[in-house]
N, C-alpha and C. Protein backbone atom coordinates (compact mmCIF):
# COMPACT_ATOMS: atom_id res chain seq x y z
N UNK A 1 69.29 96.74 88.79
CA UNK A 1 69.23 98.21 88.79
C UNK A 1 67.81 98.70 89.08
N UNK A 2 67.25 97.68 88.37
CA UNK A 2 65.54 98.44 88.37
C UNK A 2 64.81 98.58 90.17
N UNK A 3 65.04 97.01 90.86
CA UNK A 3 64.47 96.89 92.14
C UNK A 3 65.50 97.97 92.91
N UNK A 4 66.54 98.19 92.77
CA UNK A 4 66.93 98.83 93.45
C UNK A 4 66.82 100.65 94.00
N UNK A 5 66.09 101.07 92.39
CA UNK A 5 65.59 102.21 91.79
C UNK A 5 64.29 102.44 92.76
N UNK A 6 63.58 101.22 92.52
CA UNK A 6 62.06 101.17 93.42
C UNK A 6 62.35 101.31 95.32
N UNK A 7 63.36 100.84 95.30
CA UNK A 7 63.76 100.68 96.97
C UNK A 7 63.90 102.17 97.47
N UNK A 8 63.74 102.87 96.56
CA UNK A 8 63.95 104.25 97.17
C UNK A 8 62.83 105.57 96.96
N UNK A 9 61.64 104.49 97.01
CA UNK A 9 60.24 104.82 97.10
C UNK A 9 58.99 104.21 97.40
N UNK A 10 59.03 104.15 98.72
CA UNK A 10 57.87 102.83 98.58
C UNK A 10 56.81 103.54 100.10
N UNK A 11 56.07 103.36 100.02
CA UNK A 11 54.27 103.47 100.70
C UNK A 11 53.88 102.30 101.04
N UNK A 12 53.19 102.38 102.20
CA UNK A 12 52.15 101.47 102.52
C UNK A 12 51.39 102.42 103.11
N UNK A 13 50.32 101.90 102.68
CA UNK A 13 48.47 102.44 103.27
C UNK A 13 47.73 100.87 103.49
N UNK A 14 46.83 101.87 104.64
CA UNK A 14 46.01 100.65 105.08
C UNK A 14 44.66 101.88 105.13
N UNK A 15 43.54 101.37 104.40
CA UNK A 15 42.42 102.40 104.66
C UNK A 15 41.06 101.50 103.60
N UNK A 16 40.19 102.81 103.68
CA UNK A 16 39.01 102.61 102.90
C UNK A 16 38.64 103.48 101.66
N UNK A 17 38.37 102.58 100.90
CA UNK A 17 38.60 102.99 99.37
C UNK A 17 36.50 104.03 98.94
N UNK A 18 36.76 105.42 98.92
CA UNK A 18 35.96 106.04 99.30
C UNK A 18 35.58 106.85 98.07
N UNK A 19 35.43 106.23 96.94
CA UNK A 19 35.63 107.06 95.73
C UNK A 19 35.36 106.20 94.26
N UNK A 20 34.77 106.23 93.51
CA UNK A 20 34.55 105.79 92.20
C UNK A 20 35.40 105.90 91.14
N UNK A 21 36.07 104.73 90.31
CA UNK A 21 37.69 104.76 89.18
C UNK A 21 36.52 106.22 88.69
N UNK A 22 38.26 106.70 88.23
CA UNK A 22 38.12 107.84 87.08
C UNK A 22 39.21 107.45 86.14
N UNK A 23 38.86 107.42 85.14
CA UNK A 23 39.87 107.30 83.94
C UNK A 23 40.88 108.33 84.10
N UNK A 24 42.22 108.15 84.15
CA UNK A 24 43.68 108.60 83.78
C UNK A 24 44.18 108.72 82.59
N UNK A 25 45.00 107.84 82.27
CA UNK A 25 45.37 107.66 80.68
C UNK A 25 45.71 106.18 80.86
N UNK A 26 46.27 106.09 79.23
CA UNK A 26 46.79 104.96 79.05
C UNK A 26 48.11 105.00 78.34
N UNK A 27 48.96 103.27 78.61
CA UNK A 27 50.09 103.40 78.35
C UNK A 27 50.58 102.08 77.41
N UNK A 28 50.70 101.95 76.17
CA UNK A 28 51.16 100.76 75.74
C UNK A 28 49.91 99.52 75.97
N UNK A 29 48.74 100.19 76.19
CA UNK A 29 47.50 99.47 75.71
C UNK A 29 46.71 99.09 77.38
N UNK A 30 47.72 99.61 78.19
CA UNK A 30 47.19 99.97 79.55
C UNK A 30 46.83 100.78 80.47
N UNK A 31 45.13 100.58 80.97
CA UNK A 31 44.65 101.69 81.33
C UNK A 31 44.65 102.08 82.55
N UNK A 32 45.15 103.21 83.43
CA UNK A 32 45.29 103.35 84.09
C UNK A 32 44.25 104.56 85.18
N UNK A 33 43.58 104.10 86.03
CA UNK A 33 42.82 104.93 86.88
C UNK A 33 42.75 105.98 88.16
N UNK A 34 42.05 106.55 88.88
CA UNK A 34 42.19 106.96 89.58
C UNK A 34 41.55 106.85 90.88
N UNK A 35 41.18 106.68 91.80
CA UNK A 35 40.01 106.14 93.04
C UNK A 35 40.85 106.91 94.16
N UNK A 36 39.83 107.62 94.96
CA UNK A 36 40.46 108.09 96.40
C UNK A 36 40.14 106.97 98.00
N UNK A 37 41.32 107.11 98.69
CA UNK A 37 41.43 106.66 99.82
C UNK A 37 41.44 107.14 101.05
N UNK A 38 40.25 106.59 101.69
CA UNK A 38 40.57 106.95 103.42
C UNK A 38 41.54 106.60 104.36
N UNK A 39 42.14 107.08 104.62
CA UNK A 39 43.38 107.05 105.47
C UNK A 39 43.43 107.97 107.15
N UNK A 40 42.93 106.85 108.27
CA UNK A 40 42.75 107.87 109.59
C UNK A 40 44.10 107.48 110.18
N UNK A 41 44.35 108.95 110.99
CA UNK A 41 45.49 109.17 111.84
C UNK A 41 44.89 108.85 112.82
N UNK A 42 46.01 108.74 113.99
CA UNK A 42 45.69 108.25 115.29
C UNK A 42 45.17 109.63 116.02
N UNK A 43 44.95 111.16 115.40
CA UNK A 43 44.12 111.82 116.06
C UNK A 43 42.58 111.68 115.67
N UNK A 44 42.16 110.56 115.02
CA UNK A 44 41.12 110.27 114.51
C UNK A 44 40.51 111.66 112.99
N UNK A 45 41.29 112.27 112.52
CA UNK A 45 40.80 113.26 111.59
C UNK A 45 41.75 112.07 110.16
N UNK A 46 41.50 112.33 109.08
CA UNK A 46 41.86 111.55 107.98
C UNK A 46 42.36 111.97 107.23
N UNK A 47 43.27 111.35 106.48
CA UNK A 47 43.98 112.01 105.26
C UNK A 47 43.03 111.30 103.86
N UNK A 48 42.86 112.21 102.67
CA UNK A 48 41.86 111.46 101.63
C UNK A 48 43.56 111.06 100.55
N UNK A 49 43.67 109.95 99.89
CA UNK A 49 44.44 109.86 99.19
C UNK A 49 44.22 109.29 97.90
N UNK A 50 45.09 110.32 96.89
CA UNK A 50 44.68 109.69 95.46
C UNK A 50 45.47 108.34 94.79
N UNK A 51 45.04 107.13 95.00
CA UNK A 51 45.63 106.19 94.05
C UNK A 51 45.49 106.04 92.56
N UNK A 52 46.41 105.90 92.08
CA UNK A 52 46.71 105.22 90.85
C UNK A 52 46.73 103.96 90.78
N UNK A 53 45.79 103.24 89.58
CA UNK A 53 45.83 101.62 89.57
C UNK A 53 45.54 101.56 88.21
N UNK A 54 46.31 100.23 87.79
CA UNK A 54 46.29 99.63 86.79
C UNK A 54 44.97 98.99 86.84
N UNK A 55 44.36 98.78 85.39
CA UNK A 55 43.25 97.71 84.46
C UNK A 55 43.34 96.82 85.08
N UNK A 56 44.63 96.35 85.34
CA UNK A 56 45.72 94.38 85.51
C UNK A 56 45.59 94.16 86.78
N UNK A 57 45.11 95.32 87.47
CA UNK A 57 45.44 94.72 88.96
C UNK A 57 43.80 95.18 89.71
N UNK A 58 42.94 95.49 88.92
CA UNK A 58 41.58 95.49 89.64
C UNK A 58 40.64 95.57 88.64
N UNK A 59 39.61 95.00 88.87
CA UNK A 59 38.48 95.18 87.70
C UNK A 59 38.28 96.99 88.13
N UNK A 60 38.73 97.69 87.07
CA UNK A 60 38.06 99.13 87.38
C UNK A 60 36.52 99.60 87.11
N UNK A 61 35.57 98.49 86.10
CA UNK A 61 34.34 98.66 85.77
C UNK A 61 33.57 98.71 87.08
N UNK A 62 33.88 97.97 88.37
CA UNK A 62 33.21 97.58 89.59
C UNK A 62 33.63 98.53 90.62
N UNK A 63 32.25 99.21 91.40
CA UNK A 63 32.70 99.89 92.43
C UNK A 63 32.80 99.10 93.54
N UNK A 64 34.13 99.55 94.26
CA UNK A 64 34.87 99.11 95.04
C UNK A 64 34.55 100.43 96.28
N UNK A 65 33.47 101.21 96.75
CA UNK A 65 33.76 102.04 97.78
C UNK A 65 33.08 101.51 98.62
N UNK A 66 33.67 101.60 100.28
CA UNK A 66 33.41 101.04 101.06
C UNK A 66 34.28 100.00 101.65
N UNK A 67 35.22 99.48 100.48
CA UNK A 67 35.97 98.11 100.62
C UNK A 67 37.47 99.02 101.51
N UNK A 68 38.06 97.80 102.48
CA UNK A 68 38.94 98.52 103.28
C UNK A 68 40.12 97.32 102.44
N UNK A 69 41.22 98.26 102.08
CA UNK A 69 42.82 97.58 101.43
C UNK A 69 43.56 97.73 101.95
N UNK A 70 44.55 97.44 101.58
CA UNK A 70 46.06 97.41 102.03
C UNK A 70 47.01 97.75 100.63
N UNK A 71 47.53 98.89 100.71
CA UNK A 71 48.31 99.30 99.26
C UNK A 71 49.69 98.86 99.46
N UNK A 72 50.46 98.59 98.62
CA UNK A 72 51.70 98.56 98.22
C UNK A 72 52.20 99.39 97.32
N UNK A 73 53.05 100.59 97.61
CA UNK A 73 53.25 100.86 96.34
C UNK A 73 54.24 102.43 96.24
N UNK A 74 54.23 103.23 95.67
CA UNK A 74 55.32 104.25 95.28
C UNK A 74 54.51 105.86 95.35
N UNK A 75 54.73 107.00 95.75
CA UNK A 75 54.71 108.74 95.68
C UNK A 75 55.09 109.11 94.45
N UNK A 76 54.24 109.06 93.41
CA UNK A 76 54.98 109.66 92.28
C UNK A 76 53.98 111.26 92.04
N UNK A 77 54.95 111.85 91.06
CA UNK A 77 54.30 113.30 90.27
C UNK A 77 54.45 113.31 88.89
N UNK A 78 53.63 114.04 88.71
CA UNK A 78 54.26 114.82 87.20
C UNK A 78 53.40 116.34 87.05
N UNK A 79 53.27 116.77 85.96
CA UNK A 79 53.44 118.39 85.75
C UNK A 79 52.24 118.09 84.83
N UNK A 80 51.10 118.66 85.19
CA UNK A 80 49.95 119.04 84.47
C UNK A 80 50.04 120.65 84.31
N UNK A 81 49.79 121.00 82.50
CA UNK A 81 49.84 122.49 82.33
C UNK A 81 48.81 123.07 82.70
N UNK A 82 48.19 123.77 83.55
CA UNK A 82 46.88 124.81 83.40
C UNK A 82 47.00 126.09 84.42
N UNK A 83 46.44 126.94 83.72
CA UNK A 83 46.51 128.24 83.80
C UNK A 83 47.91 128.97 83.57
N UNK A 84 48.31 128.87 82.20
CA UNK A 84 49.56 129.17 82.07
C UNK A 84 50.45 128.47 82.91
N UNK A 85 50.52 127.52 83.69
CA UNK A 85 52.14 126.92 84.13
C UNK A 85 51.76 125.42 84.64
N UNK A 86 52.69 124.92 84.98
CA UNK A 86 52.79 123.85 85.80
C UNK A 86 52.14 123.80 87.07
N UNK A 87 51.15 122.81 87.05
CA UNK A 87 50.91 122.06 88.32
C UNK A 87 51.29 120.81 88.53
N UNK A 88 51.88 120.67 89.88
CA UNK A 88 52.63 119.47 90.23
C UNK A 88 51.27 118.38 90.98
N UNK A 89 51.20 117.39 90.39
CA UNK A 89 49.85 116.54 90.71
C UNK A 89 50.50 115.42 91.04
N UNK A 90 50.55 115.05 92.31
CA UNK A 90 50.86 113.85 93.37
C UNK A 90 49.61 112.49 93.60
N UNK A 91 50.33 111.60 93.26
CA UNK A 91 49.70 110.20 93.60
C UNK A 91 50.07 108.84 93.82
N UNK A 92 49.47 108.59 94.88
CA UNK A 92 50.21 106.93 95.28
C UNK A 92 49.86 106.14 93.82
N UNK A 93 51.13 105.68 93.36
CA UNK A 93 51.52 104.94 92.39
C UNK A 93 51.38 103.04 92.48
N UNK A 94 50.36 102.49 92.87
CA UNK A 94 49.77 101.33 93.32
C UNK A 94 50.21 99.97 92.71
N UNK A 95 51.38 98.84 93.50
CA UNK A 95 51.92 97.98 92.95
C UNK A 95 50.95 96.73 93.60
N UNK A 96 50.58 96.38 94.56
CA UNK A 96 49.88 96.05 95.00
C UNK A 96 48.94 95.90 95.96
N UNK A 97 47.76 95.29 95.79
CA UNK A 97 46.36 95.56 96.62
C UNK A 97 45.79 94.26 97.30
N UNK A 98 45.45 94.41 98.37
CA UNK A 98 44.68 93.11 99.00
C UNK A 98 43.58 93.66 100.36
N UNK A 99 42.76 93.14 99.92
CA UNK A 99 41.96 93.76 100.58
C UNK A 99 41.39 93.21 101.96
N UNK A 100 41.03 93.70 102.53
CA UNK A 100 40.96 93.07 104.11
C UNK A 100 39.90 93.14 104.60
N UNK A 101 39.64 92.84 105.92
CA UNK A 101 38.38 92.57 106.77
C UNK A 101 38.65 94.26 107.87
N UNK A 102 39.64 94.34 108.59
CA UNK A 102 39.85 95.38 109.43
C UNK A 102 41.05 95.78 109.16
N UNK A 103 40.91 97.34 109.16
CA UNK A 103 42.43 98.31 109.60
C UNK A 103 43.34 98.32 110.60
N UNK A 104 44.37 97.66 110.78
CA UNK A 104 44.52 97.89 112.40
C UNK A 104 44.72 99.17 112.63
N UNK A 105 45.00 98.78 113.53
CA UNK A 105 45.22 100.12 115.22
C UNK A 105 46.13 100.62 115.41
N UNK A 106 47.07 100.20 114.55
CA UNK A 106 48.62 100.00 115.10
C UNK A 106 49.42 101.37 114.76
N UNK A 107 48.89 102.09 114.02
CA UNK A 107 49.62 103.38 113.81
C UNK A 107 49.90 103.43 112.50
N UNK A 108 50.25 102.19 111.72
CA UNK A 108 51.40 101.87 110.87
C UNK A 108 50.69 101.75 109.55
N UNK A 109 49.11 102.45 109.10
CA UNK A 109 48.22 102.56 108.34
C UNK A 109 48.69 103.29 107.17
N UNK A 110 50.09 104.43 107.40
CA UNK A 110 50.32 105.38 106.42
C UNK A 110 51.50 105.06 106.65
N UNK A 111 52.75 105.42 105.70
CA UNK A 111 54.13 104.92 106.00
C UNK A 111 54.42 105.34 104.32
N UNK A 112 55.54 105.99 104.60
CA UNK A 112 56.40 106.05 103.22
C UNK A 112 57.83 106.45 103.28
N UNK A 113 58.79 105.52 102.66
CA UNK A 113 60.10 105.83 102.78
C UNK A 113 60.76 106.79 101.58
N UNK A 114 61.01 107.67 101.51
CA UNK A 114 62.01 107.79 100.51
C UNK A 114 63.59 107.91 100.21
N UNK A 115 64.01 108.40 99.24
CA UNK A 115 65.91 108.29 99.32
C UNK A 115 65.77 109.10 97.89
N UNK A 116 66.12 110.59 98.31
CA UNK A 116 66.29 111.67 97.18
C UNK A 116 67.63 112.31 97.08
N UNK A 117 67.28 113.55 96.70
CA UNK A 117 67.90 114.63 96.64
C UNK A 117 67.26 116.24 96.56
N UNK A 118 67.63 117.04 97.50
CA UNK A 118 66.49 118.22 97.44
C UNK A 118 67.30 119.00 96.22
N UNK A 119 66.06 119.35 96.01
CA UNK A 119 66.15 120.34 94.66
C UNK A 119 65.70 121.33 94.61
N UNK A 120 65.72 122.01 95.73
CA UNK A 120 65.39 123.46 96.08
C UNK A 120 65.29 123.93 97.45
N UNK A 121 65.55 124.88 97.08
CA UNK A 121 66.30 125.46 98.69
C UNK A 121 65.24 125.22 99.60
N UNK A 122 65.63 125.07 100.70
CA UNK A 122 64.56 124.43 102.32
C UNK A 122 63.83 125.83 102.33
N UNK A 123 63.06 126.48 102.38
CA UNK A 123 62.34 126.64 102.98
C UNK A 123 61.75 127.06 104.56
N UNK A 124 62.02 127.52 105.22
CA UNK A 124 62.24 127.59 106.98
C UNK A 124 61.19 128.65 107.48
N UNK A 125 60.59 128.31 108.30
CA UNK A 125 59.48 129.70 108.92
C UNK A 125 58.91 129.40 110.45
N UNK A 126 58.28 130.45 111.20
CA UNK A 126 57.56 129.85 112.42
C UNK A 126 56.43 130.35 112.31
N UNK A 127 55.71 129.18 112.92
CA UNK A 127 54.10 129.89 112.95
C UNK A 127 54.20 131.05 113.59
N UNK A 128 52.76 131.55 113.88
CA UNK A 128 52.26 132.82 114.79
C UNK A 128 52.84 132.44 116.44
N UNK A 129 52.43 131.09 116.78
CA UNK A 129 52.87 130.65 117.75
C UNK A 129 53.93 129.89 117.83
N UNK A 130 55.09 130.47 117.44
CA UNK A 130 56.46 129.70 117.36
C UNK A 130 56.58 128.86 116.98
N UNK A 131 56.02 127.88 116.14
CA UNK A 131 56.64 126.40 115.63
C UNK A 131 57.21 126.90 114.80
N UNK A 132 58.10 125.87 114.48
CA UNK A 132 59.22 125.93 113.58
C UNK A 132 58.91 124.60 112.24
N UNK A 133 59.05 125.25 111.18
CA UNK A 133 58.37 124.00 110.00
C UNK A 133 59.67 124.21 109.02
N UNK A 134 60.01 123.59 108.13
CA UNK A 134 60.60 124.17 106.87
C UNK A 134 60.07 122.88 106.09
N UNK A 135 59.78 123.21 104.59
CA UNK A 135 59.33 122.70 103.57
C UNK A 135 60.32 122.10 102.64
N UNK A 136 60.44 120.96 101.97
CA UNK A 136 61.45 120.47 101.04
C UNK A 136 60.90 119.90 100.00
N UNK A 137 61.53 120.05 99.26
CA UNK A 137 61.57 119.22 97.68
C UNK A 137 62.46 118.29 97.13
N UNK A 138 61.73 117.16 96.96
CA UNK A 138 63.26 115.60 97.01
C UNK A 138 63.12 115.52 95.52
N UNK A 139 63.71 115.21 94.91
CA UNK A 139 64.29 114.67 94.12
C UNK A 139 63.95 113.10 94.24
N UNK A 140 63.41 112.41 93.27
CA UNK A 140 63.18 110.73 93.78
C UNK A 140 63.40 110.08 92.55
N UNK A 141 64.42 109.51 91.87
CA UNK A 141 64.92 108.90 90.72
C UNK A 141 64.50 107.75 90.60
N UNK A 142 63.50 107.49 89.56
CA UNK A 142 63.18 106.53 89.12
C UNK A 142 63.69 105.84 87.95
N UNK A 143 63.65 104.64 87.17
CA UNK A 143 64.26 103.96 86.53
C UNK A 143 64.43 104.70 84.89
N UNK A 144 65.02 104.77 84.21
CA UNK A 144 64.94 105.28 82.52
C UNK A 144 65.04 106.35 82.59
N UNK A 145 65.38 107.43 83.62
CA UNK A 145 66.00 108.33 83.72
C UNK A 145 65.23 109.72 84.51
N UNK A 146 63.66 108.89 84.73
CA UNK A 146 63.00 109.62 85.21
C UNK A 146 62.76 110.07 86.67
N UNK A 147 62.23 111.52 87.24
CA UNK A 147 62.28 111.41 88.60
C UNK A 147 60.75 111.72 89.41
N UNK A 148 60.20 111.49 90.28
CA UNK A 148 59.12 112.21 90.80
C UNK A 148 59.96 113.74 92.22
N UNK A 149 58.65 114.64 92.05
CA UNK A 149 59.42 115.30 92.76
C UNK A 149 58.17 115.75 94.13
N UNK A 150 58.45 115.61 95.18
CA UNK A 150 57.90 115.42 96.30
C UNK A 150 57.87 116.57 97.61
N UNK A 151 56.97 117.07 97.58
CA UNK A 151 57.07 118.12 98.81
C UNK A 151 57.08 117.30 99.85
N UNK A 152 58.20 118.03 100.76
CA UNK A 152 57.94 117.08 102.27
C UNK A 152 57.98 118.22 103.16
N UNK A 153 57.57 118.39 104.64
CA UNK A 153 57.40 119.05 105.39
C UNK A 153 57.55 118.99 106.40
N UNK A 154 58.48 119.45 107.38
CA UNK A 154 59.57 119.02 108.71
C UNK A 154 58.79 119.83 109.42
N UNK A 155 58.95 119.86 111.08
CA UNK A 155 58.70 120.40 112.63
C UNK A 155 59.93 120.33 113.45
N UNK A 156 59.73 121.21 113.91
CA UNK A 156 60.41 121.60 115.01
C UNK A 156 62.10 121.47 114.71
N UNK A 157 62.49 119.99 115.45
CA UNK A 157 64.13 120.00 115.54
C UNK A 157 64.43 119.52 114.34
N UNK A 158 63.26 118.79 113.57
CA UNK A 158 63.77 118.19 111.76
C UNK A 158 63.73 119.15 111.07
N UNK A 159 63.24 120.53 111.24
CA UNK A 159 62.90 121.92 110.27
C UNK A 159 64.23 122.47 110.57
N UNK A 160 64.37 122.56 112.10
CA UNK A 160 65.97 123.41 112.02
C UNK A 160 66.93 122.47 111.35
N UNK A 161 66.80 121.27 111.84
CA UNK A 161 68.15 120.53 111.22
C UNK A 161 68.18 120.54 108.94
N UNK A 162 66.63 120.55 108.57
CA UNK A 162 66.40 120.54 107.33
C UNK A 162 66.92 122.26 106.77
N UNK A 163 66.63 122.79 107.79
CA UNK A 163 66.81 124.15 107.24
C UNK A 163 68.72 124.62 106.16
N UNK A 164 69.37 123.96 106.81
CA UNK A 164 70.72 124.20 106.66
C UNK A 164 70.78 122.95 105.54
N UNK A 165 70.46 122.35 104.60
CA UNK A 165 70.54 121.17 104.15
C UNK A 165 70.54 122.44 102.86
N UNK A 166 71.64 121.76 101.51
CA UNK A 166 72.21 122.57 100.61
C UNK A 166 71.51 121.76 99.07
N UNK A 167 70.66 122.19 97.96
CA UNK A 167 70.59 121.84 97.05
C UNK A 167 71.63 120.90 96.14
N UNK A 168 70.96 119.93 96.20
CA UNK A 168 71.98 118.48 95.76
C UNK A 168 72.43 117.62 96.33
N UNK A 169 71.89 118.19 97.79
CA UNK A 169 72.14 116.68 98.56
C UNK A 169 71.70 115.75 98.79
N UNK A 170 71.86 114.58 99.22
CA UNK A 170 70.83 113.34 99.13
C UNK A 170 70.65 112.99 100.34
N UNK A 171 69.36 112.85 100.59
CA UNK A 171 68.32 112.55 101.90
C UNK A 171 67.39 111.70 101.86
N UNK A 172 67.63 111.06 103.08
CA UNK A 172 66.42 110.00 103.41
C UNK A 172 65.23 110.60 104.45
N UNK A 173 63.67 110.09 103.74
CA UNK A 173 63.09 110.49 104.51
C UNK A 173 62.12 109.50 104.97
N UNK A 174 61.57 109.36 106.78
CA UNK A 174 60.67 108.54 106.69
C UNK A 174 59.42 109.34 107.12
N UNK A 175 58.08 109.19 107.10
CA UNK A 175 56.82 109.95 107.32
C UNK A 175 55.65 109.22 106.85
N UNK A 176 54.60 110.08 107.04
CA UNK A 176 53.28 109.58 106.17
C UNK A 176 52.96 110.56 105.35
N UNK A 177 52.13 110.53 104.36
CA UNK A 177 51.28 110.81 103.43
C UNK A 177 50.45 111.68 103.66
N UNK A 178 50.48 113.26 103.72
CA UNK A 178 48.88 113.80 104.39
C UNK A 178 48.58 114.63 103.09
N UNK A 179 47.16 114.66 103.62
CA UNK A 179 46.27 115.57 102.23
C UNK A 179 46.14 117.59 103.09
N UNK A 180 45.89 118.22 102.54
CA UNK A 180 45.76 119.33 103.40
C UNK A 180 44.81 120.14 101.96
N UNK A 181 43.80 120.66 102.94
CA UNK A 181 42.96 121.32 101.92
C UNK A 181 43.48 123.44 102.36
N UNK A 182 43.56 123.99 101.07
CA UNK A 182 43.74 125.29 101.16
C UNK A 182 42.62 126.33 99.92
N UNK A 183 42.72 127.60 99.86
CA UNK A 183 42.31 128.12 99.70
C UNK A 183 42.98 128.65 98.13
N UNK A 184 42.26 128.35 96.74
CA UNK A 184 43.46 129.31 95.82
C UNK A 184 42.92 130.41 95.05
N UNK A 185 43.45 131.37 95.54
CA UNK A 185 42.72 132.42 94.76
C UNK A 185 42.50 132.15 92.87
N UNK A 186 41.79 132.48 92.62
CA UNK A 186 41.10 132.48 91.06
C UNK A 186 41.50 134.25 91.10
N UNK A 187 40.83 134.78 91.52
CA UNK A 187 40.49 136.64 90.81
C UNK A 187 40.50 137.43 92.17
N UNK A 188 40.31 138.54 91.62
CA UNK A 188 40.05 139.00 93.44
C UNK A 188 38.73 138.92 94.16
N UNK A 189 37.64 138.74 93.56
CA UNK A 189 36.62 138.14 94.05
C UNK A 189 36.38 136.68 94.08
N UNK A 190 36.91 135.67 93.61
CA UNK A 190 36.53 133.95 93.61
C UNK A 190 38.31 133.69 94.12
N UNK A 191 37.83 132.61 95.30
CA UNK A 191 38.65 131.59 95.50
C UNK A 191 38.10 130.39 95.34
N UNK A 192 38.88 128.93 95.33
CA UNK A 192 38.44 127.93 95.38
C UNK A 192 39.58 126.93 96.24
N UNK A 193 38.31 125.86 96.82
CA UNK A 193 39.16 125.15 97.34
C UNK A 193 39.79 123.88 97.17
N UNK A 194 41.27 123.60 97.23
CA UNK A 194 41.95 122.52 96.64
C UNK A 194 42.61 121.75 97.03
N UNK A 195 43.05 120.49 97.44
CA UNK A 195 44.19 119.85 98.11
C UNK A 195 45.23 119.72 97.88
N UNK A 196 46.43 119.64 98.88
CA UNK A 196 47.69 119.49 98.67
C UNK A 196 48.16 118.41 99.46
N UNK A 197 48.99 117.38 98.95
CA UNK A 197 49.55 116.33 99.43
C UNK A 197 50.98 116.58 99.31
N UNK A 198 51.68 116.19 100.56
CA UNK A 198 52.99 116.30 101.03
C UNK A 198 53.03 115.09 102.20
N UNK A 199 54.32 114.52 102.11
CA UNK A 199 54.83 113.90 103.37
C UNK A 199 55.15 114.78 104.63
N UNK A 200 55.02 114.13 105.91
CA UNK A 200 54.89 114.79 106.97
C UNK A 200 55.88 114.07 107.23
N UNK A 201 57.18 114.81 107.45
CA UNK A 201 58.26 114.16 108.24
C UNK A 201 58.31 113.74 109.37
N UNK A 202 58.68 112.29 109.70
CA UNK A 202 59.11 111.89 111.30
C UNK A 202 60.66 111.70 111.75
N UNK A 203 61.35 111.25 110.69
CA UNK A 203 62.68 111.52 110.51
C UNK A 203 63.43 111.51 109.28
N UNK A 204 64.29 112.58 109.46
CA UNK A 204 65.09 112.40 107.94
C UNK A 204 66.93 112.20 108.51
N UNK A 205 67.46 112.03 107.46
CA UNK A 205 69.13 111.67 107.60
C UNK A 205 69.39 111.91 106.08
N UNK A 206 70.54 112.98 106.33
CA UNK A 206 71.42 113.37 105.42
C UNK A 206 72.06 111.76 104.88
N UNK A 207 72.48 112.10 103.59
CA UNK A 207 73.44 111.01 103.26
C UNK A 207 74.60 111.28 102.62
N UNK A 208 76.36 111.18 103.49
CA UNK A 208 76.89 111.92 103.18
C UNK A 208 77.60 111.28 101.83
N UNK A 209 78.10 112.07 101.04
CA UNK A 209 78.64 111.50 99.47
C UNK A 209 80.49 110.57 100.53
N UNK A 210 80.98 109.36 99.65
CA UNK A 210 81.19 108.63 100.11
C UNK A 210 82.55 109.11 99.23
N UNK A 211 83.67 109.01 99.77
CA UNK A 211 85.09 109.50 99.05
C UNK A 211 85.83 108.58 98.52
N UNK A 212 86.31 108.50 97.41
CA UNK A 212 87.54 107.75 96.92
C UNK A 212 88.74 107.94 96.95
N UNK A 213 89.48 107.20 97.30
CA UNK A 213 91.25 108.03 97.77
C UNK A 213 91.62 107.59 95.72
């Protein structure tokens, strides 16, 4: 039950580890950190990404920036309270690490599969200059009853086709990982600026519920 739970969330990154552990929390006497990752697209601009890593699986006392890895591992969230409500705080969930000599070339540096269910209505709009985007929220069930919940973000013919997609259905998605920095207002005089991580859809597929006579 459990591997099968995991099969319906999994990442790979290939990049450079660009950032110093920050303490997270701990769980059952294990401590868990935080370190950001360089991650370049093939338009040469980068996505920065936040990993999560266990005590068990890296000395966290030792800086590691500069060093180029290879991640294995899962998109999870959860709900940090501040400023009166929920913020949804996204991070590659890190099963395993090995670290390498070079990144390849190959495209295949960012990669993440998932297998949800949206849990809130799509989303649909066009830019100024006609693109067509719609925004989603999966549903991603993890083991003991728990779920992460995942913004993803479609173009063009995957936005129209996402657009018509009905709360509760279950969808597969494949894409990468991007960071996007925006603007959040504080007051009417102070903004500040903050990142948002979402999958960038390359393809998704409905999955239709399966009938019993």
């Amino acid at each position: 039950m459990t591997e099968k739970v995991i099969e319906n969330n999994q990442v790979t990154l290939m990049g450079e580890i660009v950032s110093e552990f920050t303490y997270s929390h701990e769980i059952y006497g294990e401590g868990f950190y935080m370190v950001d990752m360089e991650v370049f697209r093939l338009s040469d601009s980068a996505d920065i990404i936040p990993l999560m890593i266990s005590e068990r699986l890296l000395d966290t006392t030792q800086s590691y920036a500069g060093c180029k890895i290879a991640v294995l591992g899962q998109f999870r969230s959860y709900n940090r309270h501040e400023e009166r409500k929920n913020k949804l705080v996204l991070s590659v969930f890190a099963r395993e690490i090995e670290f390498i000599d070079e990144v390849a070339e190959n495209g295949k540096t960012n990669q993440i599969f998932l297998d949800g269910y949206i849990c809130k209505e799509p989303i649909y709009r066009k830019t100024p200059l006609g693109r067509e985007i719609a925004d989603l929220l999966l549903a991603v069930n993890r083991p003991y009853g728990k779920s992460d919940y995942i913004p993803c973000i479609c173009w063009g013919r995957n936005a129209r086709y996402a657009s018509g997609f009905e709360v509760g259905s279950r969808c597969m998605v494949w894409g990468r990982i991007q960071s996007r920095e925006y603007m959040k207002k504080i007051s009417e005089e102070e903004a500040e600026k903050r990142i948002a991580y979402e999958v960038s859809v390359s393809k998704l597929e409905l999955v239709e519920p399966t009938t019993t006579l």
